[in-house]
Protein backbone atom coordinates (compact mmCIF):
# COMPACT_ATOMS: atom_id res chain seq x y z
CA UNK A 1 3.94 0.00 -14.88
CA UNK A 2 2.69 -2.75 -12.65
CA UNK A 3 5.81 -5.43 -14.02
CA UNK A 4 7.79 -2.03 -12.84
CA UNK A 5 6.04 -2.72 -9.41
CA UNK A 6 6.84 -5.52 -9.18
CA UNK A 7 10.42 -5.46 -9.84
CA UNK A 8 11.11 -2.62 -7.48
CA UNK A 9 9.11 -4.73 -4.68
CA UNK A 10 10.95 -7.75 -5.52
CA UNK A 11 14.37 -5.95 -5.67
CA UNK A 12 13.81 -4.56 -2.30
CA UNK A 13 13.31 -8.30 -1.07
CA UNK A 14 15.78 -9.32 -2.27
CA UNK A 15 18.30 -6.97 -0.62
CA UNK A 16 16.01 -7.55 2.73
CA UNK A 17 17.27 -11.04 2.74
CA UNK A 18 20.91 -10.43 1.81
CA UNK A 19 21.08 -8.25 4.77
CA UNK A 20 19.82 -10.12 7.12
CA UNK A 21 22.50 -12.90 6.68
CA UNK A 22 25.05 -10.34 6.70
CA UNK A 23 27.22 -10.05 9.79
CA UNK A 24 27.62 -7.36 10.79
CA UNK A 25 25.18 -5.06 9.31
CA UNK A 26 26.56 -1.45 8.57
CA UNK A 27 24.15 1.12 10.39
CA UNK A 28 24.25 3.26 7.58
CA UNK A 29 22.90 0.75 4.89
CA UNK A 30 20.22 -0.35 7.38
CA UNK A 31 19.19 3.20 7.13
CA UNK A 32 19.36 3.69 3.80
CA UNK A 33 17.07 0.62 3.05
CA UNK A 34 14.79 1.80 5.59
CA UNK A 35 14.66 4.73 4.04
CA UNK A 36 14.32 3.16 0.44
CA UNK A 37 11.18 1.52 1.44
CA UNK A 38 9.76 4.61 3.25
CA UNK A 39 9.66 6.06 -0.55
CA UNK A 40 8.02 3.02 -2.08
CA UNK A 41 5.39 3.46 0.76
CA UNK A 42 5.19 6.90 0.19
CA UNK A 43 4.45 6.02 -3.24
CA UNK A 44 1.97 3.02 -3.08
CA UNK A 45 -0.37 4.60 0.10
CA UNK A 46 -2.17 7.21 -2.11
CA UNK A 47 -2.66 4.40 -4.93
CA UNK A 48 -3.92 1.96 -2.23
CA UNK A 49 -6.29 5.00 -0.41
CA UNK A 50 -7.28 5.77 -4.04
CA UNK A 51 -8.27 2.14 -4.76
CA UNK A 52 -10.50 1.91 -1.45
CA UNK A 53 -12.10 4.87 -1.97
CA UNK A 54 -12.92 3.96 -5.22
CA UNK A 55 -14.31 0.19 -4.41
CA UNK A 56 -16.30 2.08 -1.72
CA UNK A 57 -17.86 4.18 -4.08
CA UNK A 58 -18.77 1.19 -5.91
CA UNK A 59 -20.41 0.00 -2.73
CA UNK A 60 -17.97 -2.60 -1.51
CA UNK A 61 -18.15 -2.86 2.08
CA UNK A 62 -15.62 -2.55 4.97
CA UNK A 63 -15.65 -6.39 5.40
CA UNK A 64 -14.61 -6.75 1.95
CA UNK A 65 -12.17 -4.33 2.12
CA UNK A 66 -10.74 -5.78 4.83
CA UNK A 67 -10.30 -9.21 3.66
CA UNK A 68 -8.50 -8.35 0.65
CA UNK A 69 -6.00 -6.24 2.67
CA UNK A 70 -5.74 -9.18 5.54
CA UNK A 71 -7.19 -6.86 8.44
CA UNK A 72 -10.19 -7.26 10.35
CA UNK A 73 -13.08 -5.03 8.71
CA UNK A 74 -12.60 -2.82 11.83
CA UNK A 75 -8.80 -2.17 10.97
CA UNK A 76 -9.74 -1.56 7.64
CA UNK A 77 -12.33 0.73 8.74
CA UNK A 78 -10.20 2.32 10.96
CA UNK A 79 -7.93 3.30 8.39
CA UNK A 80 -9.77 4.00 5.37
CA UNK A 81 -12.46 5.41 7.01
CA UNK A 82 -12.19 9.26 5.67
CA UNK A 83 -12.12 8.01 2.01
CA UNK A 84 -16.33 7.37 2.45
CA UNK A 85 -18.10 9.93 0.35
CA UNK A 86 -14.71 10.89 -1.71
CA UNK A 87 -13.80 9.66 -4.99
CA UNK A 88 -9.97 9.21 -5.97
CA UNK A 89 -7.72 12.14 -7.43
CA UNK A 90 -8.97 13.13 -10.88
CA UNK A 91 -12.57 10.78 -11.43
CA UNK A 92 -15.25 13.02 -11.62
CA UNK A 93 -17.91 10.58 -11.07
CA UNK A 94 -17.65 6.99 -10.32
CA UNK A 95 -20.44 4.65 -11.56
CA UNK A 96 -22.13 2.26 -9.13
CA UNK A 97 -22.28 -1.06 -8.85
C-alpha cells in the first residue's frame, strides 16, 4: 500500500504542475482537483492522527512530533493535542518505550 501512496501523491503532482502552466484554467477542473485532494486528505488525516497518537503513547514528545511534521512543537501541540491518553483505532494496548 505505501508504493500505492505514493503513486496517488505523485499523480496528483503531477497534474498540479500541468495546470498551472495551462492558460486558461477551466473552473471546473480546478474544482475537481481541489476536490481530488480533499479525498486524499480525508484519507491520510486519521492515519497521520493515528500515528501521533501512537508515538505519544510511546512517550515521544510534542517537540519531536513537531519536527518530523515541520511545525513548531506548539503547532503540533495545538493540533494533536486530544490524541494524549488515546491509542489509535483498533490497538488495545500499546507498549512503552
Amino acid at each position: 500500500m505505501p508504493g500505492k501512496i505514493e503513486e496517488v501523491i505523485e499523480a496528483k503532482a503531477a497534474a498540479m504542475r500541468e495546470l498551472v502552466h495551462a492558460k486558461p484554467i477551466p473552473p471546473d477542473l480546478m474544482e475537481r482537483l481541489l476536490a481530488e485532494m480533499n479525498s486524499l486528505r480525508e484519507f491520510l488525516d486519521p492515519l497521520i492522527h493515528d500515528h501521533v497518537a501512537l508515538l505519544r503513547s510511546w512517550g515521544s514528545s510534542w517537540e519531536d512530533i513537531g519536527r518530523v511534521l515541520g511545525v513548531s512543537r506548539q503547532s503540533a501541540w495545538e493540533k494533536f493535542r486530544y490524541v494524549d491518553g488515546r491509542l489509535p483505532r483498533g490497538v488495545v494496548d500499546a507498549p512503552r518505550k
